[in-house]
Protein backbone atom coordinates (compact mmCIF):
# COMPACT_ATOMS: atom_id res chain seq x y z
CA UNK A 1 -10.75 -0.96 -2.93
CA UNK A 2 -8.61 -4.15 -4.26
CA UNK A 3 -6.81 -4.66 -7.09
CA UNK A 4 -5.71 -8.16 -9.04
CA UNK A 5 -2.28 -8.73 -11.17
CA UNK A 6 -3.60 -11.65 -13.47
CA UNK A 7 -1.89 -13.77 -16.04
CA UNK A 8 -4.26 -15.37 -18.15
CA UNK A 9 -7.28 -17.08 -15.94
CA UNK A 10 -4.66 -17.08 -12.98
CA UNK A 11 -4.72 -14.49 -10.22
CA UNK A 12 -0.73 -13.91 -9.19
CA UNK A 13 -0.92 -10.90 -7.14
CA UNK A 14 -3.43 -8.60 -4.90
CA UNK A 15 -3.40 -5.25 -3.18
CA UNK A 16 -6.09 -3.55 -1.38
CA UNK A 17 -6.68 -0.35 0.63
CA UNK A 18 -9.61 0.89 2.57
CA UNK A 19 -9.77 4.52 4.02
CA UNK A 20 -10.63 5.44 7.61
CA UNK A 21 -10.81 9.34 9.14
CA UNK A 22 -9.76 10.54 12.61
CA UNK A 23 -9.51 13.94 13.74
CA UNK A 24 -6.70 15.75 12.23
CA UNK A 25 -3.12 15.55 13.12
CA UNK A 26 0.31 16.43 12.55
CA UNK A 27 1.20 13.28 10.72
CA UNK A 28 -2.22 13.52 8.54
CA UNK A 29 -3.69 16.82 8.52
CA UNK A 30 -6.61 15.54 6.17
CA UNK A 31 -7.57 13.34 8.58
CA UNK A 32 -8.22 10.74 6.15
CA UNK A 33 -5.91 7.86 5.86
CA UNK A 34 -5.22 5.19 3.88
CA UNK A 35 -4.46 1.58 4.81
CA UNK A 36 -3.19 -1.20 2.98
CA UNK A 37 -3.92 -4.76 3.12
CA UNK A 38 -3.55 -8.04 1.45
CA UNK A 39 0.05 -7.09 -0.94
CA UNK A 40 0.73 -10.44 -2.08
CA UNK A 41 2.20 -11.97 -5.50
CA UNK A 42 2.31 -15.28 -6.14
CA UNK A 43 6.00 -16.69 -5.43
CA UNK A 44 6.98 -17.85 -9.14
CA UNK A 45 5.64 -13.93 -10.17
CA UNK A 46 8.15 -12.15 -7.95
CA UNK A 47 10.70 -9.70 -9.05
CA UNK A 48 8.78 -8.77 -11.98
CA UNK A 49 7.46 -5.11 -10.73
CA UNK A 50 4.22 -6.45 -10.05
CA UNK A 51 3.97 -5.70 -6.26
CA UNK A 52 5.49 -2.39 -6.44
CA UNK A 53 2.96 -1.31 -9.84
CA UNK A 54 -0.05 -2.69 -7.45
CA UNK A 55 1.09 -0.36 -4.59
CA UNK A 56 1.65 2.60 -6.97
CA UNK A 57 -2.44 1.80 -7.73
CA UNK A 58 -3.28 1.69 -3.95
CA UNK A 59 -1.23 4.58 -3.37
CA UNK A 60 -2.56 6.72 -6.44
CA UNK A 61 -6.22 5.83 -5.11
CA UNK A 62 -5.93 7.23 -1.63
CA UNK A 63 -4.28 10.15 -3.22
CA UNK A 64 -7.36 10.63 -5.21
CA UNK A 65 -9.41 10.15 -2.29
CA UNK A 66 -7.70 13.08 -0.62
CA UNK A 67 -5.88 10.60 2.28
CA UNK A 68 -2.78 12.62 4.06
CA UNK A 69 -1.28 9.22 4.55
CA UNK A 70 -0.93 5.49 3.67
CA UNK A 71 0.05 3.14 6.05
CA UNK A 72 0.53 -0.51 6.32
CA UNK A 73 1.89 -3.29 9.00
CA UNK A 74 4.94 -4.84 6.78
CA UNK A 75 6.01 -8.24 6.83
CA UNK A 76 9.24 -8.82 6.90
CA UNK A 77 9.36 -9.66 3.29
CA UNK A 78 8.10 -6.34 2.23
CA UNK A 79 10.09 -4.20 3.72
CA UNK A 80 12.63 -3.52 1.14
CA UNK A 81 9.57 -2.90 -1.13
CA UNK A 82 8.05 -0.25 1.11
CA UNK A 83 11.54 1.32 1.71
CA UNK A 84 12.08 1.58 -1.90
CA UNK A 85 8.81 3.36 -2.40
CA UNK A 86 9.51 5.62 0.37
CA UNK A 87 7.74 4.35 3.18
CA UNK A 88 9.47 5.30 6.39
CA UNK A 89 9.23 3.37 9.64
CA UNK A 90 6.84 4.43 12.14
CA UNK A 91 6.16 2.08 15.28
CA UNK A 92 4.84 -0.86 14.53
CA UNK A 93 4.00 -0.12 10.91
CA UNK A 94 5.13 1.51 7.85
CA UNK A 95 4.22 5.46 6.91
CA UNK A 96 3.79 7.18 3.16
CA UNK A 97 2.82 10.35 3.17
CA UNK A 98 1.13 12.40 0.64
């Protein structure tokens, strides 16, 4: 599932997370997980809340969907934005759980 932040006819941000299960675990005892790809707003659109209202979307949807989890691999840049939702650090990737 993918989302767009547009202003006017311009696209200035994008989020997107698809779903996978695996057997049960500690971490996810649903089994069903949710991982994000492609957070990205357009430079001149940053620091506006757009990011962190298209990860609230992504995150709301794999609630829905009944995920235990939502993970993603973080870029450096964002980091603080995954912190400040409360993403915790987990190996190589970041960890929300539901």
């Amino acid at each position: 599932m993918s989302w767009l932040a547009v202003d006017d006819d311009r696209i200035v941000g994008t989020s997107g997370v698809s779903f996978v299960e695996k057997p049960p675990y500690f971490g996810c005892p649903s089994g069903r997980m949710g991982l994000l790809s492609s957070m990205y707003t357009d430079p001149r659109y940053r620091h506006r809340g757009i990011a962190a209202e298209l990860l609230r979307k992504a995150v709301d949807e794999a609630r829905a969907y009944g995920c235990g989890t939502v993970q993603i691999t973080a870029s450096d840049m964002g980091v603080k934005l995954y912190d400040a939702f409360g993403f915790v650090h987990n190996g190589n990737f970041m960890q929300y759980r539901l």
